[in-house]
Protein backbone atom coordinates (compact mmCIF):
# COMPACT_ATOMS: atom_id res chain seq x y z
CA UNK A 1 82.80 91.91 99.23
CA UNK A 2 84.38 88.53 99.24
CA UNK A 3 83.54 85.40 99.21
CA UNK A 4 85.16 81.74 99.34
CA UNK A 5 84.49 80.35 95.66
CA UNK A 6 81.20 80.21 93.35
CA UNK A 7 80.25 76.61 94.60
CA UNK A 8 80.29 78.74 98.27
CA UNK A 9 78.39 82.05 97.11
CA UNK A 10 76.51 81.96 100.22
CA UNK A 11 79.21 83.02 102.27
CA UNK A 12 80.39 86.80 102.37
CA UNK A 13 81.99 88.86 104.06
CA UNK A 14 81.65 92.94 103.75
CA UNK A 15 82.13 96.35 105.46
CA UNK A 16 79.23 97.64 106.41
CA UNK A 17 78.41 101.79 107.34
CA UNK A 18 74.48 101.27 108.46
CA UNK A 19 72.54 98.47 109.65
CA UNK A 20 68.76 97.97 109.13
CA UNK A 21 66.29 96.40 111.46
CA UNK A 22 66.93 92.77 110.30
CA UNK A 23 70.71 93.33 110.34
CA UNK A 24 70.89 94.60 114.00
CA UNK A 25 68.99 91.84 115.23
CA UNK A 26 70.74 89.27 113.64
CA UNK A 27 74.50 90.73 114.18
CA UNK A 28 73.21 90.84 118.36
CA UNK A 29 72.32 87.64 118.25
CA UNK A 30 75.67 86.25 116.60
CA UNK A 31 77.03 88.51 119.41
CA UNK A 32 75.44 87.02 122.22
CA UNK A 33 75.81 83.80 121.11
CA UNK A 34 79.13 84.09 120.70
CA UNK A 35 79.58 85.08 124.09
CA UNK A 36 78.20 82.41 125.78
CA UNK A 37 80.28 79.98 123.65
CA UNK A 38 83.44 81.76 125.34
CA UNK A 39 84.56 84.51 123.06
CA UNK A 40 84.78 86.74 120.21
CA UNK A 41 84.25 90.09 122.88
CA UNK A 42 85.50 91.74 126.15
CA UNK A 43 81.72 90.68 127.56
CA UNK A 44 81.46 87.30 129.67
CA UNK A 45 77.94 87.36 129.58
CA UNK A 46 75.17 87.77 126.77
CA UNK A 47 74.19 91.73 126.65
CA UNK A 48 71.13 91.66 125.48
CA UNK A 49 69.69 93.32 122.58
CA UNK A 50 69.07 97.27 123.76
CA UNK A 51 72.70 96.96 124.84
CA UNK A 52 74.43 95.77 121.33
CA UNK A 53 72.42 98.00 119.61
CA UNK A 54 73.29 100.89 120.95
CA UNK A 55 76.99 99.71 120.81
CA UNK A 56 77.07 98.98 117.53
CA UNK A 57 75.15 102.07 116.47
CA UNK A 58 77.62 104.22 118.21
CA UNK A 59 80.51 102.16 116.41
CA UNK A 60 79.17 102.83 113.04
CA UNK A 61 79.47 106.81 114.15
CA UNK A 62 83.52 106.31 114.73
CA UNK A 63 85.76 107.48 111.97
CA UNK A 64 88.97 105.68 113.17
CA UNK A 65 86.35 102.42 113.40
CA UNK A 66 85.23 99.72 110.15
CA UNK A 67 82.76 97.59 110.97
CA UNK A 68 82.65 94.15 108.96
CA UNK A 69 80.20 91.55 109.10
CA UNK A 70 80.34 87.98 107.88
CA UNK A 71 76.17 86.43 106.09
CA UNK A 72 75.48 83.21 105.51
CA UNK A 73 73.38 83.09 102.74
CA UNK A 74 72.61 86.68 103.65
CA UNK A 75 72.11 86.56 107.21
CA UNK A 76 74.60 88.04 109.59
CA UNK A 77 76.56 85.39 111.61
CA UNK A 78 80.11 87.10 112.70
CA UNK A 79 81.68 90.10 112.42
CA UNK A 80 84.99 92.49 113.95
CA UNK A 81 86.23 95.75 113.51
CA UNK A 82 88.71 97.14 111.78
CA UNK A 83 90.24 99.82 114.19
CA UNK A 84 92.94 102.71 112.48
CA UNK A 85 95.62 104.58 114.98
CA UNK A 86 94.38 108.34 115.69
CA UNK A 87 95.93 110.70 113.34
CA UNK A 88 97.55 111.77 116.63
CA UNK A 89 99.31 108.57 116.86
CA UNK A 90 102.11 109.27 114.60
CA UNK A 91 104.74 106.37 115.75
CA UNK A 92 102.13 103.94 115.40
CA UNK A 93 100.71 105.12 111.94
CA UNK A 94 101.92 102.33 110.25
CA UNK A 95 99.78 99.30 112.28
CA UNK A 96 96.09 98.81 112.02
CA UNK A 97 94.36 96.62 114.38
CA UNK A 98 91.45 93.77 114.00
CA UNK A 99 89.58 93.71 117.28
CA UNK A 100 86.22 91.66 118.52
CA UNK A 101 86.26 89.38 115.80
CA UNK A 102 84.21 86.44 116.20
CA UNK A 103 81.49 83.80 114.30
CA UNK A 104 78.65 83.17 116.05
CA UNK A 105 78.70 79.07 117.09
CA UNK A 106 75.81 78.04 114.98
CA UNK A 107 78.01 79.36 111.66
CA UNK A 108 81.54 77.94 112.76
CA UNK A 109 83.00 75.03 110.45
CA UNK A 110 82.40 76.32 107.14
CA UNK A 111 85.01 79.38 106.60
CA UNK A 112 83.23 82.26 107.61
CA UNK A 113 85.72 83.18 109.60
CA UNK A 114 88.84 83.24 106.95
CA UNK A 115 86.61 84.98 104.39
CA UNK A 116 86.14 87.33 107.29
CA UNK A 117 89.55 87.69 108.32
CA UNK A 118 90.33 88.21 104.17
CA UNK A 119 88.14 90.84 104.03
CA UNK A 120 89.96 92.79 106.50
CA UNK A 121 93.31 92.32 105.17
CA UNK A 122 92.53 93.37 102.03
CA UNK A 123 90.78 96.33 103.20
CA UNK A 124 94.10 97.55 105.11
CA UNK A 125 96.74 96.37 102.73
CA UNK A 126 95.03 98.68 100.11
CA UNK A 127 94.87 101.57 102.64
CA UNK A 128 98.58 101.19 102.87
CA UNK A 129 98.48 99.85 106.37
CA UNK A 130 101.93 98.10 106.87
CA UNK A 131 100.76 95.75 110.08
CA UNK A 132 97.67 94.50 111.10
CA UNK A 133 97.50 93.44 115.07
CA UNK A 134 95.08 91.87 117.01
CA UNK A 135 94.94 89.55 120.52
CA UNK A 136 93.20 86.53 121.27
CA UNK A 137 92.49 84.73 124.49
CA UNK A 138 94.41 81.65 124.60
CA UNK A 139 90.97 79.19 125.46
CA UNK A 140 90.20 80.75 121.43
CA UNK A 141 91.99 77.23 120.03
CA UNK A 142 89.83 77.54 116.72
CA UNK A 143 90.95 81.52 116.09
CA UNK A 144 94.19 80.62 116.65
CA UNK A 145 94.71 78.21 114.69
CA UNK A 146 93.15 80.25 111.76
CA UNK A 147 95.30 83.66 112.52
CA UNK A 148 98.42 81.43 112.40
CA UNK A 149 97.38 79.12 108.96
CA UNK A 150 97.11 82.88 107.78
CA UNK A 151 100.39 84.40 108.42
CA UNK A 152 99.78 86.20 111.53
CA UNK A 153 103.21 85.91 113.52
CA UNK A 154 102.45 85.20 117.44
CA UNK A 155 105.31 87.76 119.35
CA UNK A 156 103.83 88.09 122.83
CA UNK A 157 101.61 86.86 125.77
CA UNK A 158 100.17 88.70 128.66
CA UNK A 159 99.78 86.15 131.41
CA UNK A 160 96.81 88.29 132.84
CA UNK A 161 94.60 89.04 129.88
CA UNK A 162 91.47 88.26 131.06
CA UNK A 163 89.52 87.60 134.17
CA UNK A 164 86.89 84.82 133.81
CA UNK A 165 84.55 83.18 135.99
CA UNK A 166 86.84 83.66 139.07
CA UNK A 167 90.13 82.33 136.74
CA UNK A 168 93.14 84.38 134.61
CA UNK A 169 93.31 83.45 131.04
CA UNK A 170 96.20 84.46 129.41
CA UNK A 171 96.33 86.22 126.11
CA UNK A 172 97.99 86.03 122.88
CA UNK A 173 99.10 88.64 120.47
CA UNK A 174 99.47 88.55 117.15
CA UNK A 175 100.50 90.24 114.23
CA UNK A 176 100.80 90.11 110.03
CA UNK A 177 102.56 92.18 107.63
CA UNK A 178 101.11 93.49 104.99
CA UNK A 179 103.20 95.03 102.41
CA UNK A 180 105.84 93.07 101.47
CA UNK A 181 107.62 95.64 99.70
CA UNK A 182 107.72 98.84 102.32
CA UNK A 183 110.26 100.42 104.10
CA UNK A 184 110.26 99.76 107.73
CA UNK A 185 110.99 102.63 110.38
CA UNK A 186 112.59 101.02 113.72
CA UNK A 187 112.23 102.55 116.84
CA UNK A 188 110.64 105.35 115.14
CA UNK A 189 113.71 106.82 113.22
CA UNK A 190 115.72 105.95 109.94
CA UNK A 191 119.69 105.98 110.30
CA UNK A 192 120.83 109.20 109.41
CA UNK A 193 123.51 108.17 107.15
CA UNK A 194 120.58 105.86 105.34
CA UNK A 195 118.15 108.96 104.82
CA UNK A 196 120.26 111.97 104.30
CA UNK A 197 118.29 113.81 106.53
CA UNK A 198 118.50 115.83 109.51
CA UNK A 199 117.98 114.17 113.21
CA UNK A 200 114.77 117.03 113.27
CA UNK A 201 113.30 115.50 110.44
CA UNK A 202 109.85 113.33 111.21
CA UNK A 203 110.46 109.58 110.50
CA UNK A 204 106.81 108.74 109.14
CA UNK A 205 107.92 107.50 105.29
CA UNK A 206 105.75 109.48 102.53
CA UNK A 207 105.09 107.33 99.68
CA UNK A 208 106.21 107.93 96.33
CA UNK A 209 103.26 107.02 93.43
CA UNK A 210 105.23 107.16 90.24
CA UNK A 211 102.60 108.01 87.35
CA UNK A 212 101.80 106.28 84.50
CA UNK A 213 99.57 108.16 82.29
CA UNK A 214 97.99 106.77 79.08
CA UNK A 215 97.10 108.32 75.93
CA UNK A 216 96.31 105.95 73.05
CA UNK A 217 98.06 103.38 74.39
CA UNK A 218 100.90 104.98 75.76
CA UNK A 219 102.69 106.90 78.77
CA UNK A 220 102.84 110.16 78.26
CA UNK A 221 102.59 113.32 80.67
CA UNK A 222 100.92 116.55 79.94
CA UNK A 223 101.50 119.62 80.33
CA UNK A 224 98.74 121.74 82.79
CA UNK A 225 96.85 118.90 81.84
CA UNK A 226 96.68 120.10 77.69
CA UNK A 227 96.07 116.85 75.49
CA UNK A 228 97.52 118.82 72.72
CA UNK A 229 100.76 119.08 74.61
CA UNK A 230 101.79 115.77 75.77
CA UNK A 231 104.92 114.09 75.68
CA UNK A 232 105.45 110.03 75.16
CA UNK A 233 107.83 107.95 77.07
CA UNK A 234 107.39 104.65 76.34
CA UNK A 235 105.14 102.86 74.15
CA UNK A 236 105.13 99.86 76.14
CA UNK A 237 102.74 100.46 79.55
CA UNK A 238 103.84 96.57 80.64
CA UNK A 239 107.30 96.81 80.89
CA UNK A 240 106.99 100.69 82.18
CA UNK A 241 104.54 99.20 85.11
CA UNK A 242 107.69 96.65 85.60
CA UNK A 243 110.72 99.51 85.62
CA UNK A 244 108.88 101.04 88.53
CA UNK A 245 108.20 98.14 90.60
CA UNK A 246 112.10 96.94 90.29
CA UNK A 247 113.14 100.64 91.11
CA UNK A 248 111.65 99.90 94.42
CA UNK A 249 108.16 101.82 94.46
CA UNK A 250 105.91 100.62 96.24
CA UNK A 251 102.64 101.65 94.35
CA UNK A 252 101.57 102.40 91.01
CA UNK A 253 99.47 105.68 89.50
CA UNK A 254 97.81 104.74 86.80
CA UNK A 255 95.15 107.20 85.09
CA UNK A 256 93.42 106.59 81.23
CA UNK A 257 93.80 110.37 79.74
CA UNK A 258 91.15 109.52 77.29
CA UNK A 259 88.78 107.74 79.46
CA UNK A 260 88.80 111.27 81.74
CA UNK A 261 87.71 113.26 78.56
CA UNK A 262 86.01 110.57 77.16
CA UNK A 263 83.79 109.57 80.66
CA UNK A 264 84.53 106.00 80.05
CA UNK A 265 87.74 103.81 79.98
CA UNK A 266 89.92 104.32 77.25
CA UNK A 267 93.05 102.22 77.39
CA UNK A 268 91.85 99.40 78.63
CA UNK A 269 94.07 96.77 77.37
CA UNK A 270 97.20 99.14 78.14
CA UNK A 271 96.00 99.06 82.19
CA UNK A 272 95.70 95.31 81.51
CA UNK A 273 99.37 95.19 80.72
CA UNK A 274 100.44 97.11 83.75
CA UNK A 275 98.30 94.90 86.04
CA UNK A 276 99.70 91.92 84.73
CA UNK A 277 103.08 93.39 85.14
CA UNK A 278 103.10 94.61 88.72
CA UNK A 279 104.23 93.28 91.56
CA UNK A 280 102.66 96.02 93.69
CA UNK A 281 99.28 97.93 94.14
CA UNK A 282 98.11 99.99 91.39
CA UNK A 283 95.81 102.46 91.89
CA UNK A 284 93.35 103.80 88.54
CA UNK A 285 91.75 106.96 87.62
CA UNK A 286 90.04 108.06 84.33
CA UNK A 287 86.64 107.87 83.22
CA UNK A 288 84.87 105.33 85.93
CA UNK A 289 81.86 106.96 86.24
CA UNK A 290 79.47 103.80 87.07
CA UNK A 291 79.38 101.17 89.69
CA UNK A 292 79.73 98.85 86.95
CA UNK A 293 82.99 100.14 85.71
CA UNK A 294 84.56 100.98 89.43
CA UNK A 295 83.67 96.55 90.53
CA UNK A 296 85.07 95.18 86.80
CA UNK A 297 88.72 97.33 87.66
CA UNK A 298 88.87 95.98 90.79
CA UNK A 299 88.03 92.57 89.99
CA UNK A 300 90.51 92.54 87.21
CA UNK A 301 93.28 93.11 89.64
CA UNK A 302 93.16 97.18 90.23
CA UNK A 303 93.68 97.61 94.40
CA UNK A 304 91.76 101.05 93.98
CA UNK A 305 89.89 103.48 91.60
CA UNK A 306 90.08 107.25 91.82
CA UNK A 307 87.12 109.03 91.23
CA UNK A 308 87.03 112.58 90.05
CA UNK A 309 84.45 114.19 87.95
CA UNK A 310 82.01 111.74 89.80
CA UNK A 311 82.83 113.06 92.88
CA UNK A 312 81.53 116.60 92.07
CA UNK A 313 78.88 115.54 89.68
CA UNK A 314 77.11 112.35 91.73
CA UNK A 315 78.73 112.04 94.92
CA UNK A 316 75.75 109.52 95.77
CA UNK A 317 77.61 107.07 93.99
CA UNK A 318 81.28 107.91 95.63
CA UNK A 319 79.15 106.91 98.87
CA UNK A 320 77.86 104.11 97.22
CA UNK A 321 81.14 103.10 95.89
CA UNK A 322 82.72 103.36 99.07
CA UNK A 323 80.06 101.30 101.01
CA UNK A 324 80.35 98.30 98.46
CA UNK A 325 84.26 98.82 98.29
CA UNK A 326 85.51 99.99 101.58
CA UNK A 327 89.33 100.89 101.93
CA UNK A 328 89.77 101.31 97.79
CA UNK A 329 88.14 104.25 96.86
CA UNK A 330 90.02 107.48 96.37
CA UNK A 331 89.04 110.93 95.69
CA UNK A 332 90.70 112.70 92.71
CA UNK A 333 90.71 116.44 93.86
CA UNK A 334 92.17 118.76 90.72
CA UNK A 335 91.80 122.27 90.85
CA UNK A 336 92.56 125.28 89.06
CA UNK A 337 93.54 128.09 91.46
CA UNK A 338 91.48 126.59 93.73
CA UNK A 339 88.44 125.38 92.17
CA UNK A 340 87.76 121.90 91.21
CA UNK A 341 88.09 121.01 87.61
CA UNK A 342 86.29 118.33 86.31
CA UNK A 343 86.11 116.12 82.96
CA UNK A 344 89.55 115.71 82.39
CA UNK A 345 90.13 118.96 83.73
CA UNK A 346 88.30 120.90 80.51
CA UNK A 347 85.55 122.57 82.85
CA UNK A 348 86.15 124.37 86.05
CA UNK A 349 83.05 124.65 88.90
CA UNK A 350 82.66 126.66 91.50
CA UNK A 351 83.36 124.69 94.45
CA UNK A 352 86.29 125.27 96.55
CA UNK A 353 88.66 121.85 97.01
CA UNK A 354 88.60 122.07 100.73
CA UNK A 355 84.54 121.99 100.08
CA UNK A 356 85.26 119.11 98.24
CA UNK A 357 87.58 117.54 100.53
CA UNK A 358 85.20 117.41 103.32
CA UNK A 359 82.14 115.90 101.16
CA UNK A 360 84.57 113.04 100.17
CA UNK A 361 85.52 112.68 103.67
CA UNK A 362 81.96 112.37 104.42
CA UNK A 363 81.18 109.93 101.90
CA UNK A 364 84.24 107.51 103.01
CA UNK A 365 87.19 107.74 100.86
CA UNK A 366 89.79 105.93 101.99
CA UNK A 367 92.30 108.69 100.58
CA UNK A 368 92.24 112.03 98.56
CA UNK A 369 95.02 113.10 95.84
CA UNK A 370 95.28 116.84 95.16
CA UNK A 371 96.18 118.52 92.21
CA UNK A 372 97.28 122.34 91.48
CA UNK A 373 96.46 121.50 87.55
CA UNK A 374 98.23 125.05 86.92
CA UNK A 375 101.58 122.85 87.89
CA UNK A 376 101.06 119.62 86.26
CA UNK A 377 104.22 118.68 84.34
CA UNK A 378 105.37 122.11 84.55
CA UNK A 379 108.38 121.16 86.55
CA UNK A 380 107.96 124.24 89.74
CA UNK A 381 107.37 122.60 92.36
CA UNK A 382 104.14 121.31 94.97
CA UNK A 383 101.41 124.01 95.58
CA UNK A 384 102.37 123.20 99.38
CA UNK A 385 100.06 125.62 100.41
CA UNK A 386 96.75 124.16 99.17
CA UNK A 387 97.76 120.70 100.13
CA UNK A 388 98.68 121.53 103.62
CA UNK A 389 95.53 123.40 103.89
CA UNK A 390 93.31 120.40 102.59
CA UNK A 391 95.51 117.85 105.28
CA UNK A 392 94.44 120.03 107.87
CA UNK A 393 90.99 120.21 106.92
CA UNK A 394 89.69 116.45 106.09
CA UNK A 395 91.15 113.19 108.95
CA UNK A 396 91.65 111.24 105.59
CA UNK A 397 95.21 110.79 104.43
CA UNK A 398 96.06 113.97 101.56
CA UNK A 399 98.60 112.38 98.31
CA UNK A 400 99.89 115.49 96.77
CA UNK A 401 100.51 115.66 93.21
CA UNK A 402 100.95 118.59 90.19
CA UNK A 403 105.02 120.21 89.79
CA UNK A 404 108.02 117.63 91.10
CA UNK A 405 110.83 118.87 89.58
CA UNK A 406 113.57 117.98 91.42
CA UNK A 407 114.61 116.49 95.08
CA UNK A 408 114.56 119.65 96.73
CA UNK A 409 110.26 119.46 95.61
CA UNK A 410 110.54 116.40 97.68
CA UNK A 411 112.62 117.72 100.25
CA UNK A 412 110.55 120.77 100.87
CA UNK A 413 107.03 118.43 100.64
CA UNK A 414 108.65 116.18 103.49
CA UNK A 415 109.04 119.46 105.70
CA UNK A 416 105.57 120.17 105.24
CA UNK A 417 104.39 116.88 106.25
CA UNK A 418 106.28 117.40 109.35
CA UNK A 419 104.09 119.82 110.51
CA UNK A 420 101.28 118.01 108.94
CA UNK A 421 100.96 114.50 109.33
CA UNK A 422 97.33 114.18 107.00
CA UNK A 423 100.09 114.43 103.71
CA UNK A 424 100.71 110.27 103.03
CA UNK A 425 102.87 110.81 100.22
CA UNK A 426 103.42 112.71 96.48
CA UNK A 427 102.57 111.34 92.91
CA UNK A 428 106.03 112.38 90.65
CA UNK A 429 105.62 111.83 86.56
CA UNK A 430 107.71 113.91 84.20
CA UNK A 431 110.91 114.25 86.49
CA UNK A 432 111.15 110.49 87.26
CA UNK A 433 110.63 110.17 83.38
CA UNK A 434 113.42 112.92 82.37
CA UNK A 435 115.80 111.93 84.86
CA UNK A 436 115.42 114.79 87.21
CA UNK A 437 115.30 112.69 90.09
CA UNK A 438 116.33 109.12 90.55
CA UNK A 439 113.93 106.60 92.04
CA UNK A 440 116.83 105.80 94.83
CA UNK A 441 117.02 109.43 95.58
CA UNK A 442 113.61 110.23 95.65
CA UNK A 443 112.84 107.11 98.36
CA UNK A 444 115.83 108.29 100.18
CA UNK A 445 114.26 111.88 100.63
CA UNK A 446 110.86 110.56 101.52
CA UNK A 447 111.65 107.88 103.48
């Protein structure tokens, strides 16, 4: 949830996944009222309530759809959606798009609608959106002015947008980047003598998560996930956080060894460092097992927790999580031949991952990473199989992880995810560390 500062506490902004009684009512009314003031929605005229509720009922039922809603002082007074391409859309995989945003007339004047628009952004920078898009009429002087003061670049006008009361309005379209530090794809392809590749090869970029695990202190990387058998790189998580970002990566792994045995975080000043030291995401796993624990990472800078044992153990709380949080929680899936380990990979259960997979789904992750632990820092290569086989079965984006050992592991993951576009990208630890592959390299392959 944000908000604008503590001396303005009373106005939020959140994703929401269900709507009680006193919700509805109030987000049909900012609705309808926004309508009659001259915008916000398609509609020229106020609906009525039956109608808005059963459009916003049926919205809440749309996976590619996020509703948010802006409160003042806890009432709902605005709100827009947050609309992601089809998974069949692979050209246009990169853009998200904001649409029906609007605050109701009564609320206008005191920043609802930036803490609004904030929201959003946040929610599909740390998704790993690369654009966010949206259109405006042109009589919407006030939303304008706003998606301009907030970087949103105007490239377009349709001189026929809208038909109202008799007379054309034009409209506007506008859109924002997101992540400074990606790799763009133009006109869906990458230069062959840039990539390396093959003209058959599918342009969609896989992203490259270089790991940085901690064990008191320091980055190490295991081996099948043994404590016993670990090996340490550097003793200094800061500056290790800082090699990666300058080598061009775009995110950071970051998972607390001892918090995932221990069921509590571990190496907490060592993730401090790393924070401090990024210039890009990072995302965290090991040992958040509360509410408590998931809100302090993120508020200290952390653009998303991974939840593992949790998500087997109380998936209530995944939900939860994801409600409260929506676009930066992630599923931690690691499994032993198949069947999900849990706490710190020392126990094995029953459940199947692709069980798993679908549960998280369910509950709203905004991404799963999969794990063959039998591979981990072992050097052989993806378990290609049971990652392809999870992408096909959940709609959320798959990040493999467990056995890079060299570029042709990258190579041969990038063919997969040809053929299945649910894999988003790979995590890679010990051969980025030993020198097996080169960060350059390993871009080049996957982007």
């Amino acid at each position: 949830m944000a908000s604008l500062s503590p001396d303005n506490a009373a106005i939020t902004a959140e994703r929401v996944d269900e709507l009680d009684e006193e919700d509805l009512q109030s987000l049909c009314e900012s609705v309808d009222a926004a309508v009659i003031a001259g915008g916000g929605f398609g509609w020229v005229k106020p609906q009525g309530r039956s109608v808005l509720e059963r459009y916003f009922r049926g919205i809440l039922l749309v996976p590619e759809r996020m509703l948010f809603v802006a409160r003042h002082e806890g009432i709902i007074v605005g709100s827009a959606q947050l609309v992601r391409p089809s998974r069949s859309n692979e050209a246009q995989a990169m853009t998200a798009s904001v649409m029906q945003f609007q605050i109701a007339p009564y609320a206008r004047g005191i920043g609802l609608g930036r803490v609004l628009m904030e929201e959003i952004v946040k929610c599909a920078r740390s998704m790993g959106y690369q654009f966010l898009s949206l259109d405006v009429r042109e009589t919407q002087v006030g939303a304008i002015a706003l998606f301009r003061d907030m970087g949103f670049e105007h490239w377009g006008t349709n001189p026929y947008y809208a038909l109202v009361d008799g007379k054309m309005v034009r409209g506007l379209y506008f859109i924002k980047r997101l992540q400074e530090h990606g790799r763009l794809v133009q006109n869906g392809t990458v230069p062959e003598a840039e990539n390396g590749k093959s003209q058959d090869m599918t342009a969609r970029p896989l992203t490259l998560y270089p790991a940085i695990d901690l064990k008191d202190g320091a980055c190490v990387r295991l081996r099948r996930g043994e404590m016993e058998d670990a090996t340490v790189y550097s003793d200094n998580p800061g500056e290790q956080a800082k090699a990666w970002c300058d080598a061009g990566f775009n995110w950071l792994h970051v998972v607390d060894l001892n918090g995932a045995f221990a069921g509590r975080s571990a190496n907490a000043e060592a993730v401090k460092q790393i924070v401090a030291n990024a210039t890009v995401p990072v995302q965290l796993g090991g040992g958040l097992r509360d509410l408590a624990g998931i809100e302090g990472w993120l508020e200290a800078g952390v653009s998303r927790v991974i939840l593992g044992s949790v998500a087997v153990k109380n998936p209530e709380l995944v939900r939860e999580a994801c409600r409260l949080f929506p676009g930066r929680i992630v599923a931690g899936i690691d499994a032993r031949m198949g069947r999900v380990a849990t706490e710190g990979w020392a126990e094995v259960s029953d459940m199947q991952a692709t069980d798993l997979g679908r549960r998280m789904e369910d509950a709203g992750v905004t991404a799963i990473i999969f794990t063959e632990i039998t591979r981990d820092g072992m050097l052989q290569g993806l378990d290609l199989e049971q990652t392809a086989e999870l992408a096909r079965t959940v709609s959320v984006p798959v990040i493999a992880s467990g056995g890079v050992g060299s570029l042709d592991d990258l190579a041969a993951l990038r063919r997969v995810a040809a053929e299945v576009p649910g894999i988003e990208g790979v995590i890679v630890g010990r051969a980025l560390y030993d020198g097996r592959v080169s960060p350059a390299d390993a871009l080049r392959v996957l982007s």
